[in-house]
N, C-alpha and C. Protein backbone atom coordinates (compact mmCIF):
# COMPACT_ATOMS: atom_id res chain seq x y z
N UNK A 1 27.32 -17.34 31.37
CA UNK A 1 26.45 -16.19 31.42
C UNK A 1 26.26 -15.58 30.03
N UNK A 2 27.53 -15.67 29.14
CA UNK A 2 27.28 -14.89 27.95
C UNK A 2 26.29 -16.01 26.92
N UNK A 3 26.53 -17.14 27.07
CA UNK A 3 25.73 -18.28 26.41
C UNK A 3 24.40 -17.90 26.76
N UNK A 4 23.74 -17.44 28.01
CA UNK A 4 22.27 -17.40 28.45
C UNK A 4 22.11 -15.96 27.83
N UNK A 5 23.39 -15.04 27.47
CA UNK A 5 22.60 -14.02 27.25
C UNK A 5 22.21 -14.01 25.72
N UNK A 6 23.80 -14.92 24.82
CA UNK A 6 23.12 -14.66 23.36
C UNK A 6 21.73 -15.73 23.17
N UNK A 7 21.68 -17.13 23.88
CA UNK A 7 20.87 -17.42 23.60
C UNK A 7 19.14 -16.53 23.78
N UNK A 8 19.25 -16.13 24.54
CA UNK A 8 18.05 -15.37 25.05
C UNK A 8 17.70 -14.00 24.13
N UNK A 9 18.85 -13.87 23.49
CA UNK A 9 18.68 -12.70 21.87
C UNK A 9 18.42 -13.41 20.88
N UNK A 10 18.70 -14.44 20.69
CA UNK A 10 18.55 -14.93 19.72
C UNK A 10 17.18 -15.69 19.22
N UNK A 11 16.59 -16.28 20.73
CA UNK A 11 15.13 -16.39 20.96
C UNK A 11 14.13 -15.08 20.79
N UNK A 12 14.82 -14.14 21.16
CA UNK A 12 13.72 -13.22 21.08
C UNK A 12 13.67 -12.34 19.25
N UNK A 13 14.81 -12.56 18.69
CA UNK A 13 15.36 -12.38 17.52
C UNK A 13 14.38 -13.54 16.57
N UNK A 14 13.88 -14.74 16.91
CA UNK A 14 13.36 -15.49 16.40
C UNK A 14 11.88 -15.51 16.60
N UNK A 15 11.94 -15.09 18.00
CA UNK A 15 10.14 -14.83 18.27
C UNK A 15 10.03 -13.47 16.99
N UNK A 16 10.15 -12.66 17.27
CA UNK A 16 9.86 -11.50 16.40
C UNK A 16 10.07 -11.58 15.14
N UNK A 17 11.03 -12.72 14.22
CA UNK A 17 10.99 -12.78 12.99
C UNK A 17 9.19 -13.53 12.74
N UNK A 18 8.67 -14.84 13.60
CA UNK A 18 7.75 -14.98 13.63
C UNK A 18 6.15 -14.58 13.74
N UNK A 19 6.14 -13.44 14.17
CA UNK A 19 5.34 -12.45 14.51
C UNK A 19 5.19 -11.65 13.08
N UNK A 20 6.19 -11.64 12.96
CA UNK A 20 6.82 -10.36 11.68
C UNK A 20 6.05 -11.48 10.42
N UNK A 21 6.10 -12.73 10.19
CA UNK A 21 6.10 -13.40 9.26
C UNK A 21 4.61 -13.80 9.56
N UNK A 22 4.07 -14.09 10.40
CA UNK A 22 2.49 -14.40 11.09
C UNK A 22 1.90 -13.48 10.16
N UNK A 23 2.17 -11.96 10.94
CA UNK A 23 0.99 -10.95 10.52
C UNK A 23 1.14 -10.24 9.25
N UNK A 24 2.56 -10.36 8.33
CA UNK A 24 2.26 -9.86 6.95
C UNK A 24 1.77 -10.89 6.30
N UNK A 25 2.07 -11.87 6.25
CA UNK A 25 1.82 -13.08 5.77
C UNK A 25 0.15 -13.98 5.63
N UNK A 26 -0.37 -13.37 7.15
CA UNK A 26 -1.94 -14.09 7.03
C UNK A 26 -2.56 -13.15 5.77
N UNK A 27 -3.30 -14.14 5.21
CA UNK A 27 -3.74 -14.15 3.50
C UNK A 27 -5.28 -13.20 3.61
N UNK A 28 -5.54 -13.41 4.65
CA UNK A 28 -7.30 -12.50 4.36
C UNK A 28 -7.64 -11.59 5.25
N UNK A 29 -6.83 -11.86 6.67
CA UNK A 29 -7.36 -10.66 7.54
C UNK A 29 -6.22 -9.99 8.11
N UNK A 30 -6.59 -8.87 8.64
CA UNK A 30 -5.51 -8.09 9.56
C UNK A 30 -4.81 -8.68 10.71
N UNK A 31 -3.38 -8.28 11.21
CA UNK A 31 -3.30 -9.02 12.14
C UNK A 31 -3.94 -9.16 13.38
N UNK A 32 -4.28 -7.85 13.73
CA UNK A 32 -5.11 -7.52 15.21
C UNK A 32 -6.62 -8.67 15.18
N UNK A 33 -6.97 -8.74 14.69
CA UNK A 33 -8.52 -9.46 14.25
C UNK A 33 -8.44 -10.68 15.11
N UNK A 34 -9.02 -10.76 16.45
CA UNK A 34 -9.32 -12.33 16.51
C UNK A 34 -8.28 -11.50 17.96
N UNK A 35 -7.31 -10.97 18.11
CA UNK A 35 -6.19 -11.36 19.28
C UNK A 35 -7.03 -9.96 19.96
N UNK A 36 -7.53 -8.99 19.47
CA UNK A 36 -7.94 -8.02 20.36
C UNK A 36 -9.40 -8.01 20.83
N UNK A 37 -9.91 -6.82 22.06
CA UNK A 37 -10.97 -6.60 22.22
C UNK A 37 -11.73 -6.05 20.87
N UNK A 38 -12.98 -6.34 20.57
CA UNK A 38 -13.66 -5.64 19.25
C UNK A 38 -13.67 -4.26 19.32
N UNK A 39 -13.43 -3.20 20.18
CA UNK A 39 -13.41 -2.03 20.46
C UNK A 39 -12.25 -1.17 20.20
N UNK A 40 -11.07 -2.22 20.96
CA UNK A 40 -10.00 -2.31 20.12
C UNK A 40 -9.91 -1.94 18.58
N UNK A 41 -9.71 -3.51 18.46
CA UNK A 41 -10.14 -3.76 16.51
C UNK A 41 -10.63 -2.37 15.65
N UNK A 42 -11.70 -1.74 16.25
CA UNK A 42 -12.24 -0.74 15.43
C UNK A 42 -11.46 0.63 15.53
N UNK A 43 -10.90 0.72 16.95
CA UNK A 43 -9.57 1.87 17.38
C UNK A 43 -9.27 2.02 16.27
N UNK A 44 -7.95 1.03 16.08
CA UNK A 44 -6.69 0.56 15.07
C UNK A 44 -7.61 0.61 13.71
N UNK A 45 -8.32 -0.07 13.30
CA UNK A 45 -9.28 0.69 11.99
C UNK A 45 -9.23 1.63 11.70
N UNK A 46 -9.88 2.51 12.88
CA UNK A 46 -9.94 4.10 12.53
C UNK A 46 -8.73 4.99 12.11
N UNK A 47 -7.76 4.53 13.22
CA UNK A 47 -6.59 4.92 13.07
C UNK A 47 -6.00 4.87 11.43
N UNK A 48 -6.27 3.69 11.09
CA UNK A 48 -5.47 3.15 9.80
C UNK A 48 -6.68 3.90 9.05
N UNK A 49 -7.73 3.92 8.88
CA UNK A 49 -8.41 5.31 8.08
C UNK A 49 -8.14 6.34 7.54
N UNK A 50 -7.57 7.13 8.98
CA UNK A 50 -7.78 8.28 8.54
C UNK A 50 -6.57 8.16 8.27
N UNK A 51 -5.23 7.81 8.47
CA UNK A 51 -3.69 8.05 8.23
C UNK A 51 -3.89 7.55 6.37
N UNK A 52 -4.65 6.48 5.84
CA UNK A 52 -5.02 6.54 4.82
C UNK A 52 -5.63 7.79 3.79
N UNK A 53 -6.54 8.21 4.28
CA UNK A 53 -7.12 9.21 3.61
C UNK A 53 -6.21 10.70 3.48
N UNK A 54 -5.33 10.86 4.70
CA UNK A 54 -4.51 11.77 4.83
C UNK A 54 -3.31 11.78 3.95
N UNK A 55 -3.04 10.13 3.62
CA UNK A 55 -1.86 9.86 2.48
C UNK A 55 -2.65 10.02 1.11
N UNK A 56 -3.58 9.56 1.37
CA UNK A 56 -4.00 9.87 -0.34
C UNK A 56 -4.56 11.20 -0.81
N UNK A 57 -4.56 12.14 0.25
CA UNK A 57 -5.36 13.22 0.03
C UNK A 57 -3.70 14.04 -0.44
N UNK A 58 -3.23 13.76 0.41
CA UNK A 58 -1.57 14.82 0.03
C UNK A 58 -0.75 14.44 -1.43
N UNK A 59 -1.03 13.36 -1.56
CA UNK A 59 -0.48 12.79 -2.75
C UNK A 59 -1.22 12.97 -3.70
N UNK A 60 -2.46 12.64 -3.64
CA UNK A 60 -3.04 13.56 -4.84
C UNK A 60 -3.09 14.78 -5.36
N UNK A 61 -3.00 15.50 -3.99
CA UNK A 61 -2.70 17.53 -4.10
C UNK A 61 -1.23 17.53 -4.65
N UNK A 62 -0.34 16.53 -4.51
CA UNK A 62 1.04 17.54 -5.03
C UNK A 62 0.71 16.82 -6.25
N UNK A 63 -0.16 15.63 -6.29
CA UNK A 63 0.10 15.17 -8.08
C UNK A 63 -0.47 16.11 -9.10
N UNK A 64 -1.60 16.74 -8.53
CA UNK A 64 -2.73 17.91 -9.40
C UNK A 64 -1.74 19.32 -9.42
N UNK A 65 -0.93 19.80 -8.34
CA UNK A 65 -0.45 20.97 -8.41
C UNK A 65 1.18 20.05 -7.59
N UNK A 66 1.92 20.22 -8.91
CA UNK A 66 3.16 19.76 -8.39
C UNK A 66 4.43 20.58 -7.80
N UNK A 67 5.48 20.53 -6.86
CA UNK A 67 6.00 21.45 -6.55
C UNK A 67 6.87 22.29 -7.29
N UNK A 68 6.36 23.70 -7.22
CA UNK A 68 7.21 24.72 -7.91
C UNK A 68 5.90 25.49 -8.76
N UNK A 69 4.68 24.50 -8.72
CA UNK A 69 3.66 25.04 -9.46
C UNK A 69 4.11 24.50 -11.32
N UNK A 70 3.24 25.54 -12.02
CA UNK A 70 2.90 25.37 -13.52
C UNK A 70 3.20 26.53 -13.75
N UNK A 71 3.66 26.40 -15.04
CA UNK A 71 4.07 27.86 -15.99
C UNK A 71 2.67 28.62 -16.26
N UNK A 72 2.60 29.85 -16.13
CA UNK A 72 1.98 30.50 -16.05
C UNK A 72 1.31 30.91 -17.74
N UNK A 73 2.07 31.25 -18.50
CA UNK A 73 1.89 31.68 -19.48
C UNK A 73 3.53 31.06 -20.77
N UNK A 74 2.62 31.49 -21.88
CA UNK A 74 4.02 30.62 -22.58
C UNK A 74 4.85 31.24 -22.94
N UNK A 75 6.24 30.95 -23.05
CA UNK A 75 7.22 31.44 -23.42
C UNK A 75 8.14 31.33 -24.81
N UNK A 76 8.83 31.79 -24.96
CA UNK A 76 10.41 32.01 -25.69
C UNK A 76 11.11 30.55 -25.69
N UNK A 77 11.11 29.88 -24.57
CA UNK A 77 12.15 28.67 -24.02
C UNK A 77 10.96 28.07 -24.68
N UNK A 78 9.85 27.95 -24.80
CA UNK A 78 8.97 26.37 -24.89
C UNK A 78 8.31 25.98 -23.81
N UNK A 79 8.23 27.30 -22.75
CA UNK A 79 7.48 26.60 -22.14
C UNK A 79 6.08 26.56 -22.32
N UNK A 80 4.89 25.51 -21.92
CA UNK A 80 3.77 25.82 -22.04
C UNK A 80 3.25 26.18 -20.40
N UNK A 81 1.89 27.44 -21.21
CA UNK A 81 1.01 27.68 -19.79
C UNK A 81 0.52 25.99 -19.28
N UNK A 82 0.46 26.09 -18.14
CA UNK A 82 0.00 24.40 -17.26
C UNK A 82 1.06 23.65 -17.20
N UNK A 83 2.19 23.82 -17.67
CA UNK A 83 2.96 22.50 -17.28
C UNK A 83 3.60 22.91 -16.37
N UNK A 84 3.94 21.30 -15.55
CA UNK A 84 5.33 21.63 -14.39
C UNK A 84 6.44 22.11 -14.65
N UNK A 85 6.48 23.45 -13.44
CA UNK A 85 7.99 23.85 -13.91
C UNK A 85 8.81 23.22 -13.33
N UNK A 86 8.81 22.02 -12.34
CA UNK A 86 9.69 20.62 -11.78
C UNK A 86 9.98 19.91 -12.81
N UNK A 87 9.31 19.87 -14.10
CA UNK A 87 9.45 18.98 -15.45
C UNK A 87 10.84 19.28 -16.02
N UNK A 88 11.38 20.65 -16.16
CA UNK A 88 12.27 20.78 -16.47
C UNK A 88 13.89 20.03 -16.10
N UNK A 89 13.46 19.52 -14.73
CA UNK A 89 14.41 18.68 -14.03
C UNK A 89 13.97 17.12 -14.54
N UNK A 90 14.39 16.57 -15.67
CA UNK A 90 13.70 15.38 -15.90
C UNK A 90 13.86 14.24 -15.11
N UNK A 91 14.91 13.62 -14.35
CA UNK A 91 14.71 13.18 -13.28
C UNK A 91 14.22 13.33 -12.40
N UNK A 92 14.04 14.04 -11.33
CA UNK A 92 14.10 14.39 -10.24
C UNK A 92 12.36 14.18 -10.20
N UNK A 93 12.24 14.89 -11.48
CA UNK A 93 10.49 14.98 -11.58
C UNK A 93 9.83 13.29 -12.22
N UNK A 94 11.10 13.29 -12.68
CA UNK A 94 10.11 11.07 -12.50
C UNK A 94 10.27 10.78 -11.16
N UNK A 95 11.17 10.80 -10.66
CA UNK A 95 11.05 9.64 -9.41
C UNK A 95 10.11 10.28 -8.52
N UNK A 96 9.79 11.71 -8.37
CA UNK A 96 8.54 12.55 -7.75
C UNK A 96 7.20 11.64 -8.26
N UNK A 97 6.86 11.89 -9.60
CA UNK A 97 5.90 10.95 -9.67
C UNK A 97 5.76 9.77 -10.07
N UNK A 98 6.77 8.88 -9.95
CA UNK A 98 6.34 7.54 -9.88
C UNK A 98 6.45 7.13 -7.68
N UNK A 99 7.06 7.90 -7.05
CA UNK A 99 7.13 8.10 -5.59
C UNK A 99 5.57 8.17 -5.44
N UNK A 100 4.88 9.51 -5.94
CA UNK A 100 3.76 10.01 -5.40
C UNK A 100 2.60 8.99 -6.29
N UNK A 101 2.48 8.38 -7.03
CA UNK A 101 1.44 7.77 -8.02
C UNK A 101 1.93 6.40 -6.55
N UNK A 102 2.94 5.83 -6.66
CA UNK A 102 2.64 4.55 -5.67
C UNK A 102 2.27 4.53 -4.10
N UNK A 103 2.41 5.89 -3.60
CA UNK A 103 2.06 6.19 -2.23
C UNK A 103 0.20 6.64 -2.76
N UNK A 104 -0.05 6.99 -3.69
CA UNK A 104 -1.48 7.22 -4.10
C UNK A 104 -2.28 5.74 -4.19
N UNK A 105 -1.68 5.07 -4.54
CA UNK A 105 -2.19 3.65 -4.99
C UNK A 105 -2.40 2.56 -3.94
N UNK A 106 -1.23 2.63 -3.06
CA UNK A 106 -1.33 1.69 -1.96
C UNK A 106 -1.94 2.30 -1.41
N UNK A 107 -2.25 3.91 -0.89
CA UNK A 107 -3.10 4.20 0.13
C UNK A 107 -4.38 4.12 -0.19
N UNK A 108 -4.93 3.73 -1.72
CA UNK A 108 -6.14 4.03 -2.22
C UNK A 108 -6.34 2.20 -1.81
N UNK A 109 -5.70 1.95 -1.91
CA UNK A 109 -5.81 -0.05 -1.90
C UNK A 109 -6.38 -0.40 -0.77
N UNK A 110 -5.30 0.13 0.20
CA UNK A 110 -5.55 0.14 1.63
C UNK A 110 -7.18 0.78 2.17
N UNK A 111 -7.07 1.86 1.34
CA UNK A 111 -9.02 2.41 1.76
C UNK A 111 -10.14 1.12 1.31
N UNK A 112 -9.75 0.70 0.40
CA UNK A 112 -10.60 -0.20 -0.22
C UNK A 112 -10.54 -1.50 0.24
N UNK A 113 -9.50 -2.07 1.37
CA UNK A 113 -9.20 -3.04 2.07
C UNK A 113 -10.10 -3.07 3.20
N UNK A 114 -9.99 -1.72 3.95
CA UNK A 114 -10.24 -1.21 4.95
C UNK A 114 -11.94 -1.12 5.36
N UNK A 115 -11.95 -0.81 3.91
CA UNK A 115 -14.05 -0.22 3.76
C UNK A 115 -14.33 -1.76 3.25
N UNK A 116 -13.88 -2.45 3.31
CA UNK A 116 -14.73 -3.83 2.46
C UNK A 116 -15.38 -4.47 3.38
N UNK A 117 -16.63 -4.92 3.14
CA UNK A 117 -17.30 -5.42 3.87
C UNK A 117 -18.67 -5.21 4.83
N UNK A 118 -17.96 -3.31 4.35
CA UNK A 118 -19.04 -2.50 5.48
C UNK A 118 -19.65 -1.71 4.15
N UNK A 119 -21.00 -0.96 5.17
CA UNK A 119 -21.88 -0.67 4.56
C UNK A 119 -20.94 0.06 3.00
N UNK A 120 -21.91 0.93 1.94
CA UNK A 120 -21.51 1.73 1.04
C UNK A 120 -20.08 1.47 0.66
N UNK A 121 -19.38 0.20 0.00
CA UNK A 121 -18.54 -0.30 -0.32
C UNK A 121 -18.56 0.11 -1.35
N UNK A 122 -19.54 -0.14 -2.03
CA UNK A 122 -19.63 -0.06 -3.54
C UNK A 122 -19.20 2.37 -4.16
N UNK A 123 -19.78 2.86 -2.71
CA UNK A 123 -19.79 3.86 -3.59
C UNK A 123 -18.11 4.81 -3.26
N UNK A 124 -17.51 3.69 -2.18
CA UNK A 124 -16.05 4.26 -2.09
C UNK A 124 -15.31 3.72 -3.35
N UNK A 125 -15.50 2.48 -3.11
CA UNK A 125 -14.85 1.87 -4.63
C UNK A 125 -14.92 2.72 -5.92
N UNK A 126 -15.98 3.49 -5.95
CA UNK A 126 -16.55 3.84 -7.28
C UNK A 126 -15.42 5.33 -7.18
N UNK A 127 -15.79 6.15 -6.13
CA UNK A 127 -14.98 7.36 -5.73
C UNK A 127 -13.02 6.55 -5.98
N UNK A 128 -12.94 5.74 -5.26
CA UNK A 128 -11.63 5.40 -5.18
C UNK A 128 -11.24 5.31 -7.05
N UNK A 129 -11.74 4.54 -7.45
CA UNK A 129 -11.77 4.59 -9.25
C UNK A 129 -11.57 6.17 -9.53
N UNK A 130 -12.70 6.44 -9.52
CA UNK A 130 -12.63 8.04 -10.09
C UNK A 130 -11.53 9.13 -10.02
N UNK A 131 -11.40 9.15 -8.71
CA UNK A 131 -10.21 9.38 -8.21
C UNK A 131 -9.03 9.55 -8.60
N UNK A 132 -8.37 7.70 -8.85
CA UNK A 132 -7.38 7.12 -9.60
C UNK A 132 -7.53 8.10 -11.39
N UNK A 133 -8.92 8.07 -11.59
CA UNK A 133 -8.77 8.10 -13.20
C UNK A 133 -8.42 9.77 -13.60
N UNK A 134 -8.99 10.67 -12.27
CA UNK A 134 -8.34 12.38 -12.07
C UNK A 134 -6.81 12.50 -11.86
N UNK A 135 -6.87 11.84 -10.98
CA UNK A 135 -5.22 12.05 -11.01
C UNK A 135 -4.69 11.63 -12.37
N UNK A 136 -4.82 10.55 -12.54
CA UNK A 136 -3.81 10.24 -14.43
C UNK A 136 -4.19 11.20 -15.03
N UNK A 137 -5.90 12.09 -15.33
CA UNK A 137 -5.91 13.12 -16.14
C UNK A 137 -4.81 14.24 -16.07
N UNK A 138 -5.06 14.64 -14.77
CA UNK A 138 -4.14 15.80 -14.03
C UNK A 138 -2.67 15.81 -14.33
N UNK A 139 -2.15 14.65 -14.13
CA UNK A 139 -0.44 14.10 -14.37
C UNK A 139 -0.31 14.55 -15.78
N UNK A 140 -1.28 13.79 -16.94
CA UNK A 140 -1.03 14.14 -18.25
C UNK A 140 -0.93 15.51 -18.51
N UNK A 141 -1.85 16.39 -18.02
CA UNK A 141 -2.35 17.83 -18.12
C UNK A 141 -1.02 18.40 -17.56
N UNK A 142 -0.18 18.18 -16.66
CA UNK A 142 0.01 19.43 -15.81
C UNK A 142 2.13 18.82 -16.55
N UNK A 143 2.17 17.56 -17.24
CA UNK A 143 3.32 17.04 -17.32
C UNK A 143 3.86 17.19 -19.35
N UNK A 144 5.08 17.67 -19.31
CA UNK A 144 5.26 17.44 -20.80
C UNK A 144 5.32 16.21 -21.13
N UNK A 145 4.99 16.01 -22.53
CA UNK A 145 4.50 14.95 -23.03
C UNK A 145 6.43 14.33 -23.20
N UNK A 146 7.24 14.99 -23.76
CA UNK A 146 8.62 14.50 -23.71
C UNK A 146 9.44 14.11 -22.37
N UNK A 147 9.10 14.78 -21.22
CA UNK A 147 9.95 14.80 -19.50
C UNK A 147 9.97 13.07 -19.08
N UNK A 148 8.08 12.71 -19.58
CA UNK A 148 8.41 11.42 -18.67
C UNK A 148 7.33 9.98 -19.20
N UNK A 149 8.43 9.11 -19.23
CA UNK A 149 6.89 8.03 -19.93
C UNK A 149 5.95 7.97 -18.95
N UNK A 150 4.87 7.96 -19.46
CA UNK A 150 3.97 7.30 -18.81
C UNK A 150 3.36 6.33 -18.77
N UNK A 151 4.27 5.47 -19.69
CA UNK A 151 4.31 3.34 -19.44
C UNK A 151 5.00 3.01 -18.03
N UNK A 152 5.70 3.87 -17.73
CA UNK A 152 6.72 3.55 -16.92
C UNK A 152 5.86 4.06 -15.11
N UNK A 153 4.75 5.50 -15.28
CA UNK A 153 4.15 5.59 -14.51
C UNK A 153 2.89 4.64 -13.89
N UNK A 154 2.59 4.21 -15.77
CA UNK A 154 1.44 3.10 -15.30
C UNK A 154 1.62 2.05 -14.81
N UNK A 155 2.56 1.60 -15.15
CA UNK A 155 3.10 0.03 -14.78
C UNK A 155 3.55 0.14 -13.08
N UNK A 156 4.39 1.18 -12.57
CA UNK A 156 4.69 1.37 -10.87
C UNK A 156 2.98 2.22 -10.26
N UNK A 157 2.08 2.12 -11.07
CA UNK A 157 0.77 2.46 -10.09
C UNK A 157 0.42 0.94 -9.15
N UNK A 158 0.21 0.17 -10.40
CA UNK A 158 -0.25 -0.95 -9.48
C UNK A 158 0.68 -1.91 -8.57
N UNK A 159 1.73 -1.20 -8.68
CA UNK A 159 2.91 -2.55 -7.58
C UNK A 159 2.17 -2.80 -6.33
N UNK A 160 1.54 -1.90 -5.55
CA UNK A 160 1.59 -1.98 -3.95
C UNK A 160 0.79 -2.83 -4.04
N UNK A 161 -0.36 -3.03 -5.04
CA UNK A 161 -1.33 -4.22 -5.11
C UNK A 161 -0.69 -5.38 -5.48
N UNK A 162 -0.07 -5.80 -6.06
CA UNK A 162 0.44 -6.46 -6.96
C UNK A 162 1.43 -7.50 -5.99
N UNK A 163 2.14 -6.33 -4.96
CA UNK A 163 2.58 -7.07 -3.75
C UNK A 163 2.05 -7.67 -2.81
N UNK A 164 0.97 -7.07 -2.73
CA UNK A 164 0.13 -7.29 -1.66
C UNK A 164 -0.84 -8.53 -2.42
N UNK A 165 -1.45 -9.20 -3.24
CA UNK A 165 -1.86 -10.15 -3.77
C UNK A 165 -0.56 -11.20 -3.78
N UNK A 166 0.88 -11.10 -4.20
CA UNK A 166 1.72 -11.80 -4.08
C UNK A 166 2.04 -12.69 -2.69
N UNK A 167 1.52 -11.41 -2.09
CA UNK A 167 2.05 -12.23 -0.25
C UNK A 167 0.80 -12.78 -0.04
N UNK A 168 -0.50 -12.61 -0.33
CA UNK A 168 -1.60 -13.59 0.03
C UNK A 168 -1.24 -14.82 -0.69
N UNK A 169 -1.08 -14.74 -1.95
CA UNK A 169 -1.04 -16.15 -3.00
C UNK A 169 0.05 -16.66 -2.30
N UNK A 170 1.07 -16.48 -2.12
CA UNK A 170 2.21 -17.41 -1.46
C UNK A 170 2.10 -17.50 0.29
N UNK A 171 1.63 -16.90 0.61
CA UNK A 171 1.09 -17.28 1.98
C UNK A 171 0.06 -18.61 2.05
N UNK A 172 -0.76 -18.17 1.24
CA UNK A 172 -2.07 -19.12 0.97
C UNK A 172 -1.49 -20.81 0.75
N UNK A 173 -0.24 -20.68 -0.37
CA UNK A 173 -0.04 -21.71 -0.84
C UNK A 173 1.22 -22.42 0.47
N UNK A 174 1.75 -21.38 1.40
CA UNK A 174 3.09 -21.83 1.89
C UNK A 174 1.84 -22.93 3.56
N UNK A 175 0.70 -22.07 3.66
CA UNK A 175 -0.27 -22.15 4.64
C UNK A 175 -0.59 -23.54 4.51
N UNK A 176 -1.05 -24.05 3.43
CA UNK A 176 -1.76 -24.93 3.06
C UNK A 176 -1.07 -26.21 2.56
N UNK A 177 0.16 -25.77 1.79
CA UNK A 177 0.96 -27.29 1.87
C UNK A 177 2.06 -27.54 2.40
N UNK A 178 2.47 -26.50 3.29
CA UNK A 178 3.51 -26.84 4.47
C UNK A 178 2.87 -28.07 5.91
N UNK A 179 3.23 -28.78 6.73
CA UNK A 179 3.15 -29.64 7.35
C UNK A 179 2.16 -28.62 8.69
N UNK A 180 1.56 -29.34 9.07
CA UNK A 180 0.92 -28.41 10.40
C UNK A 180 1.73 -28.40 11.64
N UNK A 181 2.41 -29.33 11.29
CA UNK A 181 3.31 -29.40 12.80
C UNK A 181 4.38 -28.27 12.55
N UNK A 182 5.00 -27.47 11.63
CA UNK A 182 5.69 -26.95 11.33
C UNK A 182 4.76 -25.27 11.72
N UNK A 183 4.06 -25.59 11.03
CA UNK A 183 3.22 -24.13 11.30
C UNK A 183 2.52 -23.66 12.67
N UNK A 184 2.59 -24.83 13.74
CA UNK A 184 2.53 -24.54 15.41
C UNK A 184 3.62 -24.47 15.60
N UNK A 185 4.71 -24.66 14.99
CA UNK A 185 5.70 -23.62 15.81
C UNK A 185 6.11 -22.71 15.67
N UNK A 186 5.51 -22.13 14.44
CA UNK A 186 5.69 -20.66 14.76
C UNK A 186 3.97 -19.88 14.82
N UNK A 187 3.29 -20.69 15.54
CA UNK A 187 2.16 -20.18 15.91
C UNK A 187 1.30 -19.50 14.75
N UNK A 188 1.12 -20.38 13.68
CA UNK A 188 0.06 -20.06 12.67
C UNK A 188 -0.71 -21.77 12.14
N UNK A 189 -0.28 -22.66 13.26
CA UNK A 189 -0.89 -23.62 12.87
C UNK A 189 -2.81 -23.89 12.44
N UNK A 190 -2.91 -24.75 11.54
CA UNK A 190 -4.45 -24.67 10.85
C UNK A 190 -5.31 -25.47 12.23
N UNK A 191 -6.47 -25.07 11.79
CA UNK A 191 -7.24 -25.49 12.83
C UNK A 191 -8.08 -27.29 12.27
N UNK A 192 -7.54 -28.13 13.23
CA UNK A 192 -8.10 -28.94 12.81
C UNK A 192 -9.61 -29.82 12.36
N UNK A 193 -9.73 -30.12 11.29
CA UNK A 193 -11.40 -30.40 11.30
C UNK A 193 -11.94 -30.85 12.78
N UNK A 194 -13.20 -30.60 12.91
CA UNK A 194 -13.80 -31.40 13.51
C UNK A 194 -14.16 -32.66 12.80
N UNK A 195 -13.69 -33.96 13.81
CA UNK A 195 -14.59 -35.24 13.79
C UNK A 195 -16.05 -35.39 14.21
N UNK A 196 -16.98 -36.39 12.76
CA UNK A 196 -18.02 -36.05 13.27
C UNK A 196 -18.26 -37.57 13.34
N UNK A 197 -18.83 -38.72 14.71
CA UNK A 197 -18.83 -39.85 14.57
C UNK A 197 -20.02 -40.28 14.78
């Protein structure tokens, strides 16, 4: 009995690593695409929309006005009017914005994943840019120039992309020269040509 029960965890432990590996892994489309009703499909879209726009909208507000606010006027200590008074904590206030610049980036990625294909692509893209290029103004503006590099901010903007192109390219390549018989069993096998005689 205990044999039927680990085996039967261990199957289902294996179905779900497969699933798990299926749907991050397919290289061009979402996972839902193709397995749901189209009505569906557009649900889960929407959904992933707006939870998008809601991440990038908050992350951009604490990146423009960061917590604790900006010095008001200048001081005695050095401080300047506009900068963060979170700056003073020089840690605490990097990992804040290199946290908030990569939750800005993947969610801006994700909008631009999301809108591709459909109408006015071109003028989210353009907003999504712009966007990106306010916030870096804002960060510089509102951050002392000594608290925090900003090689170190630019370089963790683009990871979420960077990952996300990584798992297509090695998906693409694991897809394509792994054996097909290998890839029906875990249910991502290629579809075979048609014969034409």
């Amino acid at each position: 009995m205990e044999n039927h029960a680990k085996n039967t965890t261990s199957t289902r432990i294996k179905s779900k690593i497969k699933v798990c590996f299926k749907f991050i892994a397919k290289p061009t489309r979402p996972p839902w695409e193709g397995d749901l009703k189209p009505e569906t499909d557009h649900n889960i879209r929407n959904v992933l929309l707006v939870g998008t726009a809601l991440i990038a909208t908050v992350t951009f507000q604490a990146g423009i006005s960061p917590p604790g606010g900006v010095w008001q006027s200048d001081d005695k200590l050095g401080h300047k009017a506009g900068r963060a008074i979170y700056s003073d904590q020089r840690i605490p206030f990097q990992i804040f914005l290199l946290c908030n610049t990569i939750a800005l980036t993947s969610s801006s990625f994700l909008l631009l994943c999301l809108t591709f294909r459909y109408p006015y692509f071109l003028e989210v893209f353009i907003a999504t840019i712009s966007m990106m290029g306010t916030y870096g103004s804002a960060i510089y503006c509102v951050t002392p120039y000594e608290s925090v590099s900003f090689r170190l901010i630019f370089l963790a903007a683009p990871v979420p992309m960077v990952i996300r192109v990584l798992i297509w390219v090695f998906s693409a390549v694991f897809y394509y020269l792994v054996p097909n018989e290998w890839l029906k069993k875990i249910g991502c096998g290629r579809k075979e040509p048609i014969s034409v005689r």
